[in-house]
N, C-alpha and C. Protein backbone atom coordinates (compact mmCIF):
# COMPACT_ATOMS: atom_id res chain seq x y z
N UNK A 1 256.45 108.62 126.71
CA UNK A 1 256.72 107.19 126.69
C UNK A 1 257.23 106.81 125.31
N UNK A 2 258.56 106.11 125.30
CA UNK A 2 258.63 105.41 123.89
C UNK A 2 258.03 104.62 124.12
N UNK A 3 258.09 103.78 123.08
CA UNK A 3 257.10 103.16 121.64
C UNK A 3 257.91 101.36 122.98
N UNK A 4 259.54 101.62 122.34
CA UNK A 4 260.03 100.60 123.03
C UNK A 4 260.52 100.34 124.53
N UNK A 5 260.29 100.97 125.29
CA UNK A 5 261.14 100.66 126.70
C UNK A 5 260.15 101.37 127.13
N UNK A 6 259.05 102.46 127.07
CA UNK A 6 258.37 102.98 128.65
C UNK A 6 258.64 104.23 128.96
N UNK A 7 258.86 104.57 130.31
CA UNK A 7 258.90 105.62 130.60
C UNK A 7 260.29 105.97 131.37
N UNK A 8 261.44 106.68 131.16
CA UNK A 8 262.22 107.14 131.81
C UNK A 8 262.40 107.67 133.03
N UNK A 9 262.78 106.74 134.08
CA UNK A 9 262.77 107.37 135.48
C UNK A 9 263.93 109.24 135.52
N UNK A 10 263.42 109.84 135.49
CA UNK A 10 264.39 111.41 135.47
C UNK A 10 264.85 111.50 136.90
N UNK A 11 264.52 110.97 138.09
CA UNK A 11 264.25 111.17 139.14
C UNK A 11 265.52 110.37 139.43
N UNK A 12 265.86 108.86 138.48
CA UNK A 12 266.84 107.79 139.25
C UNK A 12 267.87 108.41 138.18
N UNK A 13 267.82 108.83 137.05
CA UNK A 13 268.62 109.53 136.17
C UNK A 13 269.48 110.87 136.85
N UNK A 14 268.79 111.25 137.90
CA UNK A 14 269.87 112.17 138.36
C UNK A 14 270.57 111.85 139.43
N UNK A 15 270.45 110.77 140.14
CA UNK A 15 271.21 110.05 141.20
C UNK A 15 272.19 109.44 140.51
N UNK A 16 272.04 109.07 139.18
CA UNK A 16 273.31 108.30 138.63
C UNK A 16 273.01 107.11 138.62
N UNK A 17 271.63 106.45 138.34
CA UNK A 17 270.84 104.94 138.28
C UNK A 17 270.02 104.97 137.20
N UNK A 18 269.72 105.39 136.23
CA UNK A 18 268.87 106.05 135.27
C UNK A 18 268.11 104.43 135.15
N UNK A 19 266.98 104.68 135.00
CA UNK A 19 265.91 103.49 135.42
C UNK A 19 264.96 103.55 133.88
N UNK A 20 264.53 102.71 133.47
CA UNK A 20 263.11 103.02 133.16
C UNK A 20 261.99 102.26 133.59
N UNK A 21 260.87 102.89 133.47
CA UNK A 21 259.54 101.77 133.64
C UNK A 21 258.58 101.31 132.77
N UNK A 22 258.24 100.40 132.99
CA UNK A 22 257.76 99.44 131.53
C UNK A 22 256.68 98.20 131.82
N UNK A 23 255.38 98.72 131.56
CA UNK A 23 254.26 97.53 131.56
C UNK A 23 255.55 96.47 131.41
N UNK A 24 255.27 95.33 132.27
CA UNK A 24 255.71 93.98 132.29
C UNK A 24 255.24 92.70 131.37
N UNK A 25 255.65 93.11 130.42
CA UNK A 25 255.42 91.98 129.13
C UNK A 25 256.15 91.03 129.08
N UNK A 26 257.58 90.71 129.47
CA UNK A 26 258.71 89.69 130.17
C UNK A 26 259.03 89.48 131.07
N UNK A 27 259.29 88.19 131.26
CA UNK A 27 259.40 87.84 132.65
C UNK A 27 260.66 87.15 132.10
N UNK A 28 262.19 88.40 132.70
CA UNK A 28 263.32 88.05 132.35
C UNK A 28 263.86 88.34 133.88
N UNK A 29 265.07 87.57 134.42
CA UNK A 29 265.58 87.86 135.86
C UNK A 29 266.42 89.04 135.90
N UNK A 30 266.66 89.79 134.88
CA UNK A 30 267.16 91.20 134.93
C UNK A 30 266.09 92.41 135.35
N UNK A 31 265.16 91.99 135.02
CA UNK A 31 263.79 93.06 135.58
C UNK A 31 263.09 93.10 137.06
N UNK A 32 263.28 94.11 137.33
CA UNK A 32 262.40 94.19 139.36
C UNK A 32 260.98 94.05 138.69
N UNK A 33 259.59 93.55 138.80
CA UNK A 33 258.64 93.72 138.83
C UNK A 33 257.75 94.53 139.74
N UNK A 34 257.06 95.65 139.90
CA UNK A 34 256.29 95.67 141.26
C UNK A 34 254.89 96.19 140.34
N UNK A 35 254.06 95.67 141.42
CA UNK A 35 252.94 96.13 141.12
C UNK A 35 252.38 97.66 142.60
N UNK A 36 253.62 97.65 142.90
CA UNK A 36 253.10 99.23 143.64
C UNK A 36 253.24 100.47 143.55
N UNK A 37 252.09 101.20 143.45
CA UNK A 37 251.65 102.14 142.73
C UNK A 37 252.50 103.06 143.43
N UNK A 38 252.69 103.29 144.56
CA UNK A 38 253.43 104.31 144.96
C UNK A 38 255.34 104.33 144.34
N UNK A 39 255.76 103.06 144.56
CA UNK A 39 256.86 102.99 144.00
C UNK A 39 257.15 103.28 142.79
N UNK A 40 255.77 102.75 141.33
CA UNK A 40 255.77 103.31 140.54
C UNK A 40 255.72 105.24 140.62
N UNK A 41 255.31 105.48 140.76
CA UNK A 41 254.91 107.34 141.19
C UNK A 41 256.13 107.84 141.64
N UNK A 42 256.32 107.58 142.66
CA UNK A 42 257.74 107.69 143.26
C UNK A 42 259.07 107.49 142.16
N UNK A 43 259.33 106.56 141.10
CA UNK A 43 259.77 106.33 139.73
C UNK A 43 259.71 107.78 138.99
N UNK A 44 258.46 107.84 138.36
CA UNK A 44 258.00 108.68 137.52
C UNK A 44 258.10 110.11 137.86
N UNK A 45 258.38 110.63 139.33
CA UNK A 45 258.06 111.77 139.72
C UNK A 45 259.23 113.05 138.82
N UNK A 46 258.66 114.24 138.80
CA UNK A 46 258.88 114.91 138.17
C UNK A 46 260.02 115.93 138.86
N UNK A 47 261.38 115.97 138.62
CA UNK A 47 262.82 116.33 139.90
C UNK A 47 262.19 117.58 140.40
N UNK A 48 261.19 118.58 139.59
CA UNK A 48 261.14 119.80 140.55
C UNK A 48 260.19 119.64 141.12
N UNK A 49 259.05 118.92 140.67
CA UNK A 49 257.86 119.09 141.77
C UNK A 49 257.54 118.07 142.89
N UNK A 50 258.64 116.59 142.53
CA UNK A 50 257.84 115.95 143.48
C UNK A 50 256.63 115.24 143.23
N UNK A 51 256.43 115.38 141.88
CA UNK A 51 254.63 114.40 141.46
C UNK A 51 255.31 114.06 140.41
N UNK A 52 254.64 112.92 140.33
CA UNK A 52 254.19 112.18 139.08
C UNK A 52 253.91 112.68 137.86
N UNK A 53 254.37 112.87 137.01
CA UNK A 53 254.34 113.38 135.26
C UNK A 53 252.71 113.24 135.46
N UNK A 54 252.10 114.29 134.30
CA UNK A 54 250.50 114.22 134.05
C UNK A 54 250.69 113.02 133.07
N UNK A 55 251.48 112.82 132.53
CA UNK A 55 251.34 111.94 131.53
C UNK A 55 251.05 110.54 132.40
N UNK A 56 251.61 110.43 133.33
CA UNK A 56 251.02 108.86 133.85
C UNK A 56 250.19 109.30 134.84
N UNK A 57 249.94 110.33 135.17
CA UNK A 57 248.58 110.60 136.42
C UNK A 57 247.28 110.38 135.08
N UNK A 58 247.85 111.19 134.12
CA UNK A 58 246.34 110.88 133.30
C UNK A 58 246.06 109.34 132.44
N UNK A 59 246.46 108.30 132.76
CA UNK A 59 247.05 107.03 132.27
C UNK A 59 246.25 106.40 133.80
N UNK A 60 244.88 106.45 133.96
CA UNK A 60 244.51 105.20 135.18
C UNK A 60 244.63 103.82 134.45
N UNK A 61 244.47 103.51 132.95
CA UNK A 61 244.05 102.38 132.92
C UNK A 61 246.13 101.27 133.25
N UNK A 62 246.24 102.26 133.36
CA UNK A 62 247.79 101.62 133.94
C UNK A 62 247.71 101.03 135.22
N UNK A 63 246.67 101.46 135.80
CA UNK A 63 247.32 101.05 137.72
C UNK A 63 247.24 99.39 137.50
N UNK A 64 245.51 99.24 137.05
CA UNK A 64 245.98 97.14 136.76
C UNK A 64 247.07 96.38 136.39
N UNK A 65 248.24 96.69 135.75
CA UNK A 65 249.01 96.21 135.40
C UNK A 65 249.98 96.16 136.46
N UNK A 66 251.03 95.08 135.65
CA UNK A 66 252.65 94.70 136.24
C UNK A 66 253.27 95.37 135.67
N UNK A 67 254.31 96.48 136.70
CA UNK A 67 255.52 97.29 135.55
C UNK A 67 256.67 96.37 135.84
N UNK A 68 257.55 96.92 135.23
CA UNK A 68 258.89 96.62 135.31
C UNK A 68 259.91 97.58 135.29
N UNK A 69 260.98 97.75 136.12
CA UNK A 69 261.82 98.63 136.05
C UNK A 69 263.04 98.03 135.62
N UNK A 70 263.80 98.91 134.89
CA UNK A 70 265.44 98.10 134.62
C UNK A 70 266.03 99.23 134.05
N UNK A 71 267.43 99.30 134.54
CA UNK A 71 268.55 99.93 134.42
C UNK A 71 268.30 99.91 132.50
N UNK A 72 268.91 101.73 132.23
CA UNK A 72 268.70 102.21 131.16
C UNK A 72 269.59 101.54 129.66
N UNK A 73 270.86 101.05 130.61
CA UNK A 73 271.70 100.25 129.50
C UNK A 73 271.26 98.98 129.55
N UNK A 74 270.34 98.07 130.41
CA UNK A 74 270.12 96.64 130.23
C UNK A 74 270.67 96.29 131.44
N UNK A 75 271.91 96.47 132.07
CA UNK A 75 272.28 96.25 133.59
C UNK A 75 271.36 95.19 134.19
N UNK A 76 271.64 94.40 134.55
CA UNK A 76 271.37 93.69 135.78
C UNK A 76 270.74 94.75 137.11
N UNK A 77 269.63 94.78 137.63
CA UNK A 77 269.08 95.69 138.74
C UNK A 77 268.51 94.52 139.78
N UNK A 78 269.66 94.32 140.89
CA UNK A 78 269.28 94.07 141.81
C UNK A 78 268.16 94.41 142.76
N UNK A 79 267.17 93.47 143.60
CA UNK A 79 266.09 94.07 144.70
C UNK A 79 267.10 94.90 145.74
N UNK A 80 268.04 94.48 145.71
CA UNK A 80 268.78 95.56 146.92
C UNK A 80 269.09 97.37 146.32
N UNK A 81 269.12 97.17 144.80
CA UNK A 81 269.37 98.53 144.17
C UNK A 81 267.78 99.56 144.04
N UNK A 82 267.02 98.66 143.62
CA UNK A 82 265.81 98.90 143.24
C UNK A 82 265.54 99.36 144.92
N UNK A 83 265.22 98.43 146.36
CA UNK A 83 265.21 98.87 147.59
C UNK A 83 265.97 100.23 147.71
N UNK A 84 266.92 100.27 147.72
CA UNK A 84 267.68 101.27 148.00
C UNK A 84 267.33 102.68 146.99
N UNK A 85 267.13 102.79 145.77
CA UNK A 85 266.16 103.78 144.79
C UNK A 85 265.43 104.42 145.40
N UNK A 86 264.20 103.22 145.88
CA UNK A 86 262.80 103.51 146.13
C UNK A 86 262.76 104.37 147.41
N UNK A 87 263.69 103.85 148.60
CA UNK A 87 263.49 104.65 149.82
C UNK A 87 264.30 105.40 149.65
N UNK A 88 265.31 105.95 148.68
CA UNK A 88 265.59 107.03 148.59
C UNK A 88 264.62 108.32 148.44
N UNK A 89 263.85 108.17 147.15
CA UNK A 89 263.09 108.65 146.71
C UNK A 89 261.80 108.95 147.59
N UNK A 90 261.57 107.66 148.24
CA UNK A 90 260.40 108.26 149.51
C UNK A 90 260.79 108.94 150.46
N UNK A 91 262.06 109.28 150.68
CA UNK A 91 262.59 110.02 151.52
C UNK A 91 262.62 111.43 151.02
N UNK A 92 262.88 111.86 149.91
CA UNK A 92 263.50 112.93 148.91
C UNK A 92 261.58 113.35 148.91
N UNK A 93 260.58 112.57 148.85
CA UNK A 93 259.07 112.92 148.58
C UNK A 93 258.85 113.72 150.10
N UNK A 94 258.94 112.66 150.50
CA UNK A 94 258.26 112.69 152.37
C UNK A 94 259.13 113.97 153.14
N UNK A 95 260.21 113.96 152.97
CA UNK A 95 260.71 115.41 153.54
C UNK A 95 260.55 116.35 152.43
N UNK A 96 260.44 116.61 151.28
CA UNK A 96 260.52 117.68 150.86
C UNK A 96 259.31 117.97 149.72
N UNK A 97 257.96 117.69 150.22
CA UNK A 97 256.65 117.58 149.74
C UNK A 97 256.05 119.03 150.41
N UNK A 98 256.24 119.92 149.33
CA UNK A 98 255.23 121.30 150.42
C UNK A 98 256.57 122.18 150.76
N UNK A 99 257.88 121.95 150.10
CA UNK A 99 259.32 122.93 150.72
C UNK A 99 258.82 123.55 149.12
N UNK A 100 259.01 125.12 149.37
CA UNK A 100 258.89 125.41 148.00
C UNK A 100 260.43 126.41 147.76
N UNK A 101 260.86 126.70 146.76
CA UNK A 101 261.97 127.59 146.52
C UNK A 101 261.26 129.04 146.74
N UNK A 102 260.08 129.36 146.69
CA UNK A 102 259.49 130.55 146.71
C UNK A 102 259.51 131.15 148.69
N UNK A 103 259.83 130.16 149.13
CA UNK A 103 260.30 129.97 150.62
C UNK A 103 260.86 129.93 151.49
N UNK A 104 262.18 129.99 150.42
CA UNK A 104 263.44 129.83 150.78
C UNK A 104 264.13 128.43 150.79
N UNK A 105 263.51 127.44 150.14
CA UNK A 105 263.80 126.18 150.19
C UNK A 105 264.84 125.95 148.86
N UNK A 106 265.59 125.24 148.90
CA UNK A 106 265.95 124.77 147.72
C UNK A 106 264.87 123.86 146.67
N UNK A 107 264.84 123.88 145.50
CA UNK A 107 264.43 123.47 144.38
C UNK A 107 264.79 121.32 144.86
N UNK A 108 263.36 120.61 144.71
CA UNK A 108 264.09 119.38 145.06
C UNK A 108 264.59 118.54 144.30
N UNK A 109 265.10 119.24 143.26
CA UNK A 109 265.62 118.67 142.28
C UNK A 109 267.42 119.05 142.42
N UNK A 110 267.53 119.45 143.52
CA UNK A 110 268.84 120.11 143.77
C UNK A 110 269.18 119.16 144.97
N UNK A 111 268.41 117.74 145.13
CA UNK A 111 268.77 116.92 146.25
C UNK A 111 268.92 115.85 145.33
N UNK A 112 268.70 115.75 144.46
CA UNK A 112 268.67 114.69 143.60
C UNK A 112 270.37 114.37 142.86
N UNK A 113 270.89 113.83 143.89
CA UNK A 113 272.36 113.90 143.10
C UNK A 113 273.42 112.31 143.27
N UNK A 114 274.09 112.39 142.23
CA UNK A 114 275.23 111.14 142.81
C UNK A 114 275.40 110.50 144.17
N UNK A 115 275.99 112.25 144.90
CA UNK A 115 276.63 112.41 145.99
C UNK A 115 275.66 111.99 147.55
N UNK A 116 274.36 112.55 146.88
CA UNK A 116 273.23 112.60 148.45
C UNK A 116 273.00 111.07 148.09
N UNK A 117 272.49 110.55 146.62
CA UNK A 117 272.03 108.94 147.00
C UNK A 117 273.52 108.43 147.82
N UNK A 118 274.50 108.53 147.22
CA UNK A 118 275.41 107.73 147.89
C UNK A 118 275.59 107.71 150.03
N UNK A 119 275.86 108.86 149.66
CA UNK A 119 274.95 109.32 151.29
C UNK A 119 274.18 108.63 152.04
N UNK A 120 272.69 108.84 151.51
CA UNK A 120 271.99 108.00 151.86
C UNK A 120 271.98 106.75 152.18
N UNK A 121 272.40 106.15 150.50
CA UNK A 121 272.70 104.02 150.85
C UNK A 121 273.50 103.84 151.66
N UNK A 122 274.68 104.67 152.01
CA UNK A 122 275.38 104.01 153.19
C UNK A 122 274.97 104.36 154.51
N UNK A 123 273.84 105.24 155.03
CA UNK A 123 273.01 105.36 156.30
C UNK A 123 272.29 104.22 156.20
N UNK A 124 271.42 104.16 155.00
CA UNK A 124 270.22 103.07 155.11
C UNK A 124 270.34 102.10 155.43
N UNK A 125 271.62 101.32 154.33
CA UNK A 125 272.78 99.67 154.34
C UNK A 125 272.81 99.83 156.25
N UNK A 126 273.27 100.86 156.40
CA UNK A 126 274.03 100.74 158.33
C UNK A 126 273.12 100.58 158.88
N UNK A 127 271.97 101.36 158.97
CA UNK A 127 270.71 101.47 159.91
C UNK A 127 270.05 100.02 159.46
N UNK A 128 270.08 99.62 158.57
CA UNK A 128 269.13 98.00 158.27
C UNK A 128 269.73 97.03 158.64
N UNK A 129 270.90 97.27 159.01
CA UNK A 129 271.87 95.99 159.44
C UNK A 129 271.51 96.30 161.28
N UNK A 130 271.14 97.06 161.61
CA UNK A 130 270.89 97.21 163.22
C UNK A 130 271.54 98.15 163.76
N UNK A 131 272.21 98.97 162.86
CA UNK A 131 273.10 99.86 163.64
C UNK A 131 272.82 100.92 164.27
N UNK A 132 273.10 102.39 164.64
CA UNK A 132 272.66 103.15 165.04
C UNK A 132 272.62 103.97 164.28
N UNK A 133 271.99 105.43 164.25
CA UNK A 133 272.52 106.43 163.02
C UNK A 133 273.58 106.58 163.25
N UNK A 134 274.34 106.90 162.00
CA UNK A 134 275.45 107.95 161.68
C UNK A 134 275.83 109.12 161.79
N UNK A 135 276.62 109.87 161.96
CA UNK A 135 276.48 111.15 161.92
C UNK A 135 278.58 111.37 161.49
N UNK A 136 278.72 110.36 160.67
CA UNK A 136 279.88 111.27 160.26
C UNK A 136 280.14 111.54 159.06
């Protein structure tokens, strides 16, 4: 953690969203606030394993608090960007929690890319609007 901004999302840094997270000390309209722990975790997780850095697993007196997330240059971070992050990432957890490379799996840090988030947001955007899946 720096001193000034928190903790570096590595996880939104390789999709090409580089995030950080940050106890919520301002209440500025450029910052997503959440107070959920999984979304935080899901943030913090570590590209090869899938967990949460020890550094914030060993950090309980954090869960009471308000974080804040915001784009690494200052950016403006929309709830639709931040939405779209988060279920990426629970997706990237939830399917590939327990795939190991020792298994024949790829490494899940090898899903973590430009190309798959982009992928993704335009299934998710389609499927939330009512549509059907995709498949092209």
């Amino acid at each position: 953690m720096t001193q000034q901004l928190g903790w570096l999302c590595k996880a939104t840094e390789l999709i090409g969203v580089p995030m950080w997270l940050a106890p919520a000390n301002l209440e500025e309209p450029k910052y997503v606030a959440s107070k959920d722990l999984t979304s935080i975790c899901h943030h913090l997780m570590d590209p090869e394993t899938g967990f949460a850095t020890d550094e914030w697993t060993s950090r309980p007196q954090y869960e009471e608090m308000n974080y804040t997330v915001f784009h690494a240059d200052m950016r403006l971070l929309s709830e639709r960007t931040f939405e779209t992050v988060l279920a990426f990432l629970k997706m990237i957890v939830d399917h590939g929690s327990g795939l190991s490379p020792s298994d024949g799996w790829a490494p899940m840090q090898t899903f973590l890319s430009p190309q798959a988030f982009q992928l993704f947001s335009r299934q998710y955007w389609w499927q939330k609007a009512g549509n059907q899946e995709r498949h092209d």
